[in-house]
PDB file of N, CA and C in Angstrom:
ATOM      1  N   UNK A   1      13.910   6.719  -9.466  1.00  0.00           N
ATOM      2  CA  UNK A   1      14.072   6.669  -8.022  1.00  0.00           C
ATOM      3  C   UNK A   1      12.734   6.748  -7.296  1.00  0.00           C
ATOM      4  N   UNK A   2      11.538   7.162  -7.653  1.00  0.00           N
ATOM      5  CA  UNK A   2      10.729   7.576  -7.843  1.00  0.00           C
ATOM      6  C   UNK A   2       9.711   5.832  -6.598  1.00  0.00           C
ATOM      7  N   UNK A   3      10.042   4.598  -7.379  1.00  0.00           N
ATOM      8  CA  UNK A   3       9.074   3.730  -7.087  1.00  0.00           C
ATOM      9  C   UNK A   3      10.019   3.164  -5.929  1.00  0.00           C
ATOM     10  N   UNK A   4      11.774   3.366  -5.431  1.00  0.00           N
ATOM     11  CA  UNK A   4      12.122   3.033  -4.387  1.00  0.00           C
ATOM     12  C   UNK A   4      11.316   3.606  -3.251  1.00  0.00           C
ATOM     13  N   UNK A   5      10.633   4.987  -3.407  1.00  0.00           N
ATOM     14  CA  UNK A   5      10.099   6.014  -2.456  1.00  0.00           C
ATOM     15  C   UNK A   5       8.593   5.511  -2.062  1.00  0.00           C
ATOM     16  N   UNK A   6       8.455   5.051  -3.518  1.00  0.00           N
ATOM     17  CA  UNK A   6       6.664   4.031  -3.030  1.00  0.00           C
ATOM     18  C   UNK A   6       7.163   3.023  -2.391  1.00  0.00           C
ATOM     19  N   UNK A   7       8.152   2.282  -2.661  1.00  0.00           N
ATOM     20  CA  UNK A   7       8.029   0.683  -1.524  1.00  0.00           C
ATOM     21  C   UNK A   7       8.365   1.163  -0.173  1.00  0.00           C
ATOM     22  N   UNK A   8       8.827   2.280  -0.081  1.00  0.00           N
ATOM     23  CA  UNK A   8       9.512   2.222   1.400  1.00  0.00           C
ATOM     24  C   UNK A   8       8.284   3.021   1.792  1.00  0.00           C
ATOM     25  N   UNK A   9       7.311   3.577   1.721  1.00  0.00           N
ATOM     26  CA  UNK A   9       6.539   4.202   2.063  1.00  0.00           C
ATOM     27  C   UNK A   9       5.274   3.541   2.104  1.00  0.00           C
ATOM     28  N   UNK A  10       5.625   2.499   1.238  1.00  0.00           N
ATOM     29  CA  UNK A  10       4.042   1.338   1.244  1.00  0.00           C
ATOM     30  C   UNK A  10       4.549   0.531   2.677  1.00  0.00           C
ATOM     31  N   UNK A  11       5.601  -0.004   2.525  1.00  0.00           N
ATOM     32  CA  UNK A  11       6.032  -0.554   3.774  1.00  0.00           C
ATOM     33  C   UNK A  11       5.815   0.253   4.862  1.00  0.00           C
ATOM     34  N   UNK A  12       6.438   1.239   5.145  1.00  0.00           N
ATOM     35  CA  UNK A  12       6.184   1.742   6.499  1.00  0.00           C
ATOM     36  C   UNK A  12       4.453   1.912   6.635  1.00  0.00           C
ATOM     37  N   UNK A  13       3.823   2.023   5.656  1.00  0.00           N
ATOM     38  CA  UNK A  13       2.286   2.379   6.095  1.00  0.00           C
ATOM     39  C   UNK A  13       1.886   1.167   6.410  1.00  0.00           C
ATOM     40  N   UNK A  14       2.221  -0.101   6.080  1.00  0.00           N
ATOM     41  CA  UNK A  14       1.991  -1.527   5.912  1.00  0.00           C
ATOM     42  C   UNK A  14       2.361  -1.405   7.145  1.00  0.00           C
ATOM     43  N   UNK A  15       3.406  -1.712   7.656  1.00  0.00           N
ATOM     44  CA  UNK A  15       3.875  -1.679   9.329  1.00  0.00           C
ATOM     45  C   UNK A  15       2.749  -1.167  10.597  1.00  0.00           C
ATOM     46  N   UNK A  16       2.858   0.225  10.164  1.00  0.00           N
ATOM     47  CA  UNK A  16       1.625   1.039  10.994  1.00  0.00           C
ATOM     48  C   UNK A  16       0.145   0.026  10.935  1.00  0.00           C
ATOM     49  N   UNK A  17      -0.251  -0.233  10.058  1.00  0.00           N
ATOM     50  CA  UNK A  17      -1.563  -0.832   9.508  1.00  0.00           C
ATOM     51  C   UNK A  17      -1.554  -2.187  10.244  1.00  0.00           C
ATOM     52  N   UNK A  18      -0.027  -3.413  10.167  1.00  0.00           N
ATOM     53  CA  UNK A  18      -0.499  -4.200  11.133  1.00  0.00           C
ATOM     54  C   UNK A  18      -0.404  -4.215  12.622  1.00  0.00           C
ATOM     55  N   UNK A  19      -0.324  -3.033  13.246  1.00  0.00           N
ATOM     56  CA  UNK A  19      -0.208  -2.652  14.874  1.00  0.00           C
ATOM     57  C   UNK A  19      -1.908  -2.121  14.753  1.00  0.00           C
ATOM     58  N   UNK A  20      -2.662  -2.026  14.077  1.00  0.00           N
ATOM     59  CA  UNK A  20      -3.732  -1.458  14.447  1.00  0.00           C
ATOM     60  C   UNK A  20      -4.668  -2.522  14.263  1.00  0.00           C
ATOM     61  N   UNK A  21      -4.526  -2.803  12.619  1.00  0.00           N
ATOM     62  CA  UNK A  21      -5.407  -4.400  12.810  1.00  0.00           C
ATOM     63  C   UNK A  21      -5.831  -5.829  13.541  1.00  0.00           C
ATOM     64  N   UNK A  22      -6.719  -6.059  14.170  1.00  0.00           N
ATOM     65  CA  UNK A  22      -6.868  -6.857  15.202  1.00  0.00           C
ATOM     66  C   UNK A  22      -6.592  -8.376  14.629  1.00  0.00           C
ATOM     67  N   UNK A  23      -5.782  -8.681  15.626  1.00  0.00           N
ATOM     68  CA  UNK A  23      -5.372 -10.049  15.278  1.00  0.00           C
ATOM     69  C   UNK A  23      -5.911 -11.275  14.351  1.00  0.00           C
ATOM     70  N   UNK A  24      -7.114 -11.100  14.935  1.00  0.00           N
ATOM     71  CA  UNK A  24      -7.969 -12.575  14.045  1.00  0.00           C
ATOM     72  C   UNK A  24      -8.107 -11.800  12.725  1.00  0.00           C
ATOM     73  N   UNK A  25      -8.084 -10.907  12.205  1.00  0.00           N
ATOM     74  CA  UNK A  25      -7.798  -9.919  10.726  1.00  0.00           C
ATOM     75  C   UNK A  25      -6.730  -9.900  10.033  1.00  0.00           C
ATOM     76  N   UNK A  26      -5.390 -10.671  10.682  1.00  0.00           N
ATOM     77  CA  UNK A  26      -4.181 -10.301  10.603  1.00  0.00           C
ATOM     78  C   UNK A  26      -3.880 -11.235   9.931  1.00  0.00           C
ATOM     79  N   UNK A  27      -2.832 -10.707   8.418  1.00  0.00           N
ATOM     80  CA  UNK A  27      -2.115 -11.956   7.597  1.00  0.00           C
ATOM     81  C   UNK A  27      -0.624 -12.159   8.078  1.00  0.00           C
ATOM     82  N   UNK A  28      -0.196 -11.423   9.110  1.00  0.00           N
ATOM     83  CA  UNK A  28       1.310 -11.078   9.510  1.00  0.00           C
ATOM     84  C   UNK A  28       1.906  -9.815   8.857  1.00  0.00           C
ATOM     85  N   UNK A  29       2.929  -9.429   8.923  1.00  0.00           N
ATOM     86  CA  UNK A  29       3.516  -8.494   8.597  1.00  0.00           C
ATOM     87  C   UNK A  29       4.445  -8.724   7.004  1.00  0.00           C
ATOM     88  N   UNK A  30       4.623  -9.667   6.832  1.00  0.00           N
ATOM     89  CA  UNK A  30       4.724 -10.022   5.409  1.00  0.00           C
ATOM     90  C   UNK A  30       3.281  -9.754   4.225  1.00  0.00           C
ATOM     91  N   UNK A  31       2.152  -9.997   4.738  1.00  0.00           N
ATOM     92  CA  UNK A  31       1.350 -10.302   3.917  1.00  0.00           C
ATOM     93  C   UNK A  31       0.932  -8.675   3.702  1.00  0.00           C
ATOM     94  N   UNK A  32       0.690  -8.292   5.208  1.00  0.00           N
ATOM     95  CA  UNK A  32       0.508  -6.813   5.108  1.00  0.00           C
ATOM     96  C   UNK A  32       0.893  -5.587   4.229  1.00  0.00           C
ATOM     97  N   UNK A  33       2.353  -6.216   4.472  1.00  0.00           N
ATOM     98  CA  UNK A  33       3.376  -5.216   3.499  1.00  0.00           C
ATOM     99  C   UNK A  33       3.406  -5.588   2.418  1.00  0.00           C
ATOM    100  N   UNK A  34       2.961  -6.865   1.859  1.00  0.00           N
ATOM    101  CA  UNK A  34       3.142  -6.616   0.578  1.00  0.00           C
ATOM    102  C   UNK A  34       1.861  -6.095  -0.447  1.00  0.00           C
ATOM    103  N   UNK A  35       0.364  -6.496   0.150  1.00  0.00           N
ATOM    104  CA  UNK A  35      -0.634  -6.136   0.193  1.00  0.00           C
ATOM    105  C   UNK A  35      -0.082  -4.598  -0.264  1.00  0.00           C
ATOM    106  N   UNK A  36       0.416  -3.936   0.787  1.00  0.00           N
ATOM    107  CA  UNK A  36       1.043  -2.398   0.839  1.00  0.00           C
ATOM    108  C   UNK A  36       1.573  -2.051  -0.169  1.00  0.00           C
ATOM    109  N   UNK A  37       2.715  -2.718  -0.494  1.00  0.00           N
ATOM    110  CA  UNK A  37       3.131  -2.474  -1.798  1.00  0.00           C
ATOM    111  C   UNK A  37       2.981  -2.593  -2.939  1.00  0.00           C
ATOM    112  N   UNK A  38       1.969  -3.947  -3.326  1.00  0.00           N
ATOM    113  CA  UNK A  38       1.241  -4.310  -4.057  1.00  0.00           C
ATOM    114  C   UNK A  38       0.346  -2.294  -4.473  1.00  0.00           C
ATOM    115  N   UNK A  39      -0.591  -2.517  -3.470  1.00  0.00           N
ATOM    116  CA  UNK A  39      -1.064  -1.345  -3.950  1.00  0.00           C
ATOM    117  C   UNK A  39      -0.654   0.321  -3.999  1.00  0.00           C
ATOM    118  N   UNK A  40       0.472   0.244  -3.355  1.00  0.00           N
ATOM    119  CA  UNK A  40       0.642   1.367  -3.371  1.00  0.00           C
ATOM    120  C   UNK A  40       1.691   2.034  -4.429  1.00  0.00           C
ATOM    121  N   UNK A  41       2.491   0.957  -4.864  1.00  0.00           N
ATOM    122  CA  UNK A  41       3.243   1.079  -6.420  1.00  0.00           C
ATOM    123  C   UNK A  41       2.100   0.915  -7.597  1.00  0.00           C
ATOM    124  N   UNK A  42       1.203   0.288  -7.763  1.00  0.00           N
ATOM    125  CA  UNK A  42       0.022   0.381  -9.005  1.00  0.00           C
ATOM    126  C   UNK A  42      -0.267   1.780  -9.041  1.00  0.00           C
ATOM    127  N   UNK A  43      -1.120   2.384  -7.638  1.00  0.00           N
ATOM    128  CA  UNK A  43      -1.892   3.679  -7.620  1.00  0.00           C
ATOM    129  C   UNK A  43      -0.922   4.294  -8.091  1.00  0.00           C
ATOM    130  N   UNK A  44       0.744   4.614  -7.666  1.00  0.00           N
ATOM    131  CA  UNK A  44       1.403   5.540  -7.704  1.00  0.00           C
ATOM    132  C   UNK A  44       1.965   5.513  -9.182  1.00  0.00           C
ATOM    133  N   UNK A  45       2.381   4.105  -9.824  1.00  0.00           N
ATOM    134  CA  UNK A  45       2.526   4.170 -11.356  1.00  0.00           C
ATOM    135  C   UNK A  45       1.398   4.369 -11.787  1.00  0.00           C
ATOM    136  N   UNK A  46      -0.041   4.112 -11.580  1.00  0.00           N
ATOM    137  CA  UNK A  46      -1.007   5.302 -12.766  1.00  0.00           C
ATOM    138  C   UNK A  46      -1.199   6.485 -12.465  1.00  0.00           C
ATOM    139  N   UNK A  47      -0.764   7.247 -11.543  1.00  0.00           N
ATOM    140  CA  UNK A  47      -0.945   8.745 -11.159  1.00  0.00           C
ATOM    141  C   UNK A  47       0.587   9.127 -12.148  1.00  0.00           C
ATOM    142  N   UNK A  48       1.260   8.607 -12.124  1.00  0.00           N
ATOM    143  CA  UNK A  48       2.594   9.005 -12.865  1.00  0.00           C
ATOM    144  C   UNK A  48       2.450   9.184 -14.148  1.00  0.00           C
ATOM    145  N   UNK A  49       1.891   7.838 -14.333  1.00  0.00           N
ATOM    146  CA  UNK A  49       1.329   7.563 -16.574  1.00  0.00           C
ATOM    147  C   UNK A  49       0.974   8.517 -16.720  1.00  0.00           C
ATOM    148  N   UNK A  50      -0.782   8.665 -16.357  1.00  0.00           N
ATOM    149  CA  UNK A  50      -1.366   9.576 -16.597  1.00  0.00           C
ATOM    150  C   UNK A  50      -0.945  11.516 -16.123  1.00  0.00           C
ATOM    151  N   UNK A  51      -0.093  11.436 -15.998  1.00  0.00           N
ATOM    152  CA  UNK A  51       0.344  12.280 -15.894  1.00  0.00           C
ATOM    153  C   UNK A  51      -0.085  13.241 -14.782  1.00  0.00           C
ATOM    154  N   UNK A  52      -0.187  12.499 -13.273  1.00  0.00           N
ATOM    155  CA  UNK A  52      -0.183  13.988 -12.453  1.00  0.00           C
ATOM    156  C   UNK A  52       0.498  13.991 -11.560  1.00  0.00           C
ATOM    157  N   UNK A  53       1.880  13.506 -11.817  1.00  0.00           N
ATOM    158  CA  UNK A  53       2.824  13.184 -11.075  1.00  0.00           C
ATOM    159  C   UNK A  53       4.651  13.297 -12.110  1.00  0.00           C
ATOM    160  N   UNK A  54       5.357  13.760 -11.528  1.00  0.00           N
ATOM    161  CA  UNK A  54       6.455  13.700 -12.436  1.00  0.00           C
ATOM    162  C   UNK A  54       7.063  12.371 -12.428  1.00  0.00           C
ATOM    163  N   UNK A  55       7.518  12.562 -13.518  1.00  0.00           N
ATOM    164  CA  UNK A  55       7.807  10.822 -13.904  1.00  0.00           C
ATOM    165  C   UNK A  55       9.118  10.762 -13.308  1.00  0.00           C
ATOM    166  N   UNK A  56      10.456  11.426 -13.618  1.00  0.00           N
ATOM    167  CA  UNK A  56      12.035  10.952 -13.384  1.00  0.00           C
ATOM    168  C   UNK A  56      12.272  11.729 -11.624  1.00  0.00           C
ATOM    169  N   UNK A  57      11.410  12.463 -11.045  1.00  0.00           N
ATOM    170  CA  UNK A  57      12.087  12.721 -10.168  1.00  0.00           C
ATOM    171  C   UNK A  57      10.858  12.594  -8.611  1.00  0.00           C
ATOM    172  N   UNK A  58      11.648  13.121  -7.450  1.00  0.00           N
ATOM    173  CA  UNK A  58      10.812  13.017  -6.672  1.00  0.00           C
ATOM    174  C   UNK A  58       9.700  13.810  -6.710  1.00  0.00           C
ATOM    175  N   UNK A  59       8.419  13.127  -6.214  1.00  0.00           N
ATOM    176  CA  UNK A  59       7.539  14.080  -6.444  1.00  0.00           C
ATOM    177  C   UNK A  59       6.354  13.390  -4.886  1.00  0.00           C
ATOM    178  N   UNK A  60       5.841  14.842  -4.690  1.00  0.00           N
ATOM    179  CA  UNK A  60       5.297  14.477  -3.045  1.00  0.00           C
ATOM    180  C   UNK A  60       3.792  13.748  -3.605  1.00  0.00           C
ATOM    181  N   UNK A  61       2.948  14.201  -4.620  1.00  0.00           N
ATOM    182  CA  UNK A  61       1.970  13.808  -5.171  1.00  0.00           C
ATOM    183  C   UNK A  61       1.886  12.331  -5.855  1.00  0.00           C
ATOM    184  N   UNK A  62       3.445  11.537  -5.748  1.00  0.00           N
ATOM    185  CA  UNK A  62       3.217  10.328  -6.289  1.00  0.00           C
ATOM    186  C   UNK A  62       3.469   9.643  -4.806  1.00  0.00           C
ATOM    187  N   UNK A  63       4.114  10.176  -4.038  1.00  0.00           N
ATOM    188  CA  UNK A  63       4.172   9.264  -2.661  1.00  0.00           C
ATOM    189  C   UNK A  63       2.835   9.425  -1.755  1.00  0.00           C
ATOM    190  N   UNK A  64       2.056  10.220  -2.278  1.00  0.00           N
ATOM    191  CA  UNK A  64       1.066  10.076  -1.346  1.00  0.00           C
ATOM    192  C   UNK A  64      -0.326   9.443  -2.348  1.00  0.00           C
ATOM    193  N   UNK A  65       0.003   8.946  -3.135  1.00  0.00           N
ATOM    194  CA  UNK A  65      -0.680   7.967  -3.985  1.00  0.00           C
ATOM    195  C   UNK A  65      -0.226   6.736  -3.567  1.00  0.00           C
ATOM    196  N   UNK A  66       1.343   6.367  -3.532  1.00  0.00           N
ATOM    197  CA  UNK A  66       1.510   5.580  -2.726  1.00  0.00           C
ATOM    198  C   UNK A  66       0.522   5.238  -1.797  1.00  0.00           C
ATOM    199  N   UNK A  67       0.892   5.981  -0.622  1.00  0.00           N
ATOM    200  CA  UNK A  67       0.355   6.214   0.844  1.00  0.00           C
ATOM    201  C   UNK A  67      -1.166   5.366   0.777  1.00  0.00           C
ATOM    202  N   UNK A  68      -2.158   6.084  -0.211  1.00  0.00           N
ATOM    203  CA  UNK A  68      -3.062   6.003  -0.507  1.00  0.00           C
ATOM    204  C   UNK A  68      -3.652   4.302  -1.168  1.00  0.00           C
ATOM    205  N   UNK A  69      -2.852   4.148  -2.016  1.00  0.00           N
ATOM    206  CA  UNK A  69      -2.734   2.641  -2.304  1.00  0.00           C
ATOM    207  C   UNK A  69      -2.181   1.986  -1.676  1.00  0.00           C
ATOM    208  N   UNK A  70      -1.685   1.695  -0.631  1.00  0.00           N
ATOM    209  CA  UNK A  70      -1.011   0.852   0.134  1.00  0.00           C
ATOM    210  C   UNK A  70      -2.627   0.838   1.175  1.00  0.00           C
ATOM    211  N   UNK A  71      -3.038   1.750   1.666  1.00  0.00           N
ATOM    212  CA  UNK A  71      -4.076   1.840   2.492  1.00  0.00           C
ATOM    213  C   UNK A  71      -5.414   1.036   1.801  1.00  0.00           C
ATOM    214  N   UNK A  72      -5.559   1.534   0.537  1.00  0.00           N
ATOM    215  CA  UNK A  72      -6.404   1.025  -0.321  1.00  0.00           C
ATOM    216  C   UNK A  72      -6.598  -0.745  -0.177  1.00  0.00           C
ATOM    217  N   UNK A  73      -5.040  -1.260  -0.791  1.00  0.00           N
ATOM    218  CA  UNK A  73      -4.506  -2.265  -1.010  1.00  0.00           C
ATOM    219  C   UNK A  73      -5.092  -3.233   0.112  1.00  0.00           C
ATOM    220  N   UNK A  74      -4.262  -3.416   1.507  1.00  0.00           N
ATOM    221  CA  UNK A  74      -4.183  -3.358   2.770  1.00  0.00           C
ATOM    222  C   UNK A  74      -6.162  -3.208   3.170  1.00  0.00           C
ATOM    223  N   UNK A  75      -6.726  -2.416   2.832  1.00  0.00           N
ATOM    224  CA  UNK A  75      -8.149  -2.732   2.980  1.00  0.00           C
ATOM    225  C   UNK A  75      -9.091  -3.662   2.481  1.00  0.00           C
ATOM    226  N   UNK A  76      -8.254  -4.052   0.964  1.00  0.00           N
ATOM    227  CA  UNK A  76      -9.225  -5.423   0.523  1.00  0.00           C
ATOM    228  C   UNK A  76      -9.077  -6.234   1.155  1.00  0.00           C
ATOM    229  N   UNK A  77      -7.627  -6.075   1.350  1.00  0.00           N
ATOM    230  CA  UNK A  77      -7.202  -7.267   1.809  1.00  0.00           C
ATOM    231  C   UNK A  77      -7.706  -7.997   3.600  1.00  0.00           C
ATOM    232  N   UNK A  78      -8.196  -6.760   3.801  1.00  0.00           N
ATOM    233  CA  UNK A  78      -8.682  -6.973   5.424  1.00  0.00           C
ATOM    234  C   UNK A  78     -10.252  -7.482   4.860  1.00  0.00           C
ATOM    235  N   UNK A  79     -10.923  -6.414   3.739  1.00  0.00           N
ATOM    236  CA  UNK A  79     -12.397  -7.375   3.544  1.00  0.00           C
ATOM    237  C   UNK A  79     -12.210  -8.727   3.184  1.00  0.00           C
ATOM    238  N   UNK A  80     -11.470  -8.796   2.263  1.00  0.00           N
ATOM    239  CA  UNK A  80     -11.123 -10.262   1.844  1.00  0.00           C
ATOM    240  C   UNK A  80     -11.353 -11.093   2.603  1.00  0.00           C
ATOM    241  N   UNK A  81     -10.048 -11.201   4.002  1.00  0.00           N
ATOM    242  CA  UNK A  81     -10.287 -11.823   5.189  1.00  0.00           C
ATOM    243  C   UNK A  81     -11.323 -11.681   5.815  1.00  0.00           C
ATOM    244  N   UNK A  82     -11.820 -10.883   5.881  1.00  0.00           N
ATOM    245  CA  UNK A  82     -13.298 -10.712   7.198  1.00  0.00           C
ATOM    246  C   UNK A  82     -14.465 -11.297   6.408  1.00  0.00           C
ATOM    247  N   UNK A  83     -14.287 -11.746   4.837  1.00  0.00           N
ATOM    248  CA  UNK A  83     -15.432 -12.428   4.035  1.00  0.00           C
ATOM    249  C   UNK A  83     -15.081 -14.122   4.369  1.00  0.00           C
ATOM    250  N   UNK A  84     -13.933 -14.545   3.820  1.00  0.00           N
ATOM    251  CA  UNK A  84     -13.834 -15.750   3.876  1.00  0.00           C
ATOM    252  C   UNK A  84     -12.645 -16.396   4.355  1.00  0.00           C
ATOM    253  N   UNK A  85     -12.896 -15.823   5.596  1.00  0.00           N
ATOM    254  CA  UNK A  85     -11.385 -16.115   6.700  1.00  0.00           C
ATOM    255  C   UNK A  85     -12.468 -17.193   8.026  1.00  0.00           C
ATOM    256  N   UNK A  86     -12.764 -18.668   7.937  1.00  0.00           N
ATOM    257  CA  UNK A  86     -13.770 -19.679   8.655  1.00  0.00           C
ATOM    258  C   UNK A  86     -13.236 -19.736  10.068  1.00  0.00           C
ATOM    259  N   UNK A  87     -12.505 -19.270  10.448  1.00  0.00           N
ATOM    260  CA  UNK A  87     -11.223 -19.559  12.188  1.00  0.00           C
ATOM    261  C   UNK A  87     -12.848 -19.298  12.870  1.00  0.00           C
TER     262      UNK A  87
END
């Protein structure tokens, strides 16, 4: 149950993230969120592997790895664009 708690939490940070990002930066709210989830389920499944996170149940230390990778995620993805985005 564990990685339903990362997508919905990569998403909502994904959400927040494209109300702040300035437009000409912006992939939409699809790209955002998945960017989000993209990273914020990786960070949160290797904090789990490696063990500093419980694996079968909820745990506040894997959602804020989430949190953390979704932000992470969501930031390349803004350098990315601000490197080779020609508009």
């Amino acid at each position: 149950m564990n990685i339903i708690s990362w997508i919905f939490a990569s998403i909502a940070v994904g959400m927040l993230v494209n109300l702040i990002i300035p437009r000409r930066l912006s992939v939409g709210f699809l790209g955002t969120a998945g960017m989000g989830v993209l990273g914020g389920v990786v960070l949160a499944f290797l904090v789990t592997v490696f063990g500093f996170a419980a694996e079968l149940e909820f745990d506040v230390r894997s959602l804020a790895a989430a949190v953390v990778g979704a932000l992470g995620g969501i930031a390349v993805m803004t350098l990315w664009v601000m490197r080779y985005d020609k508009r």
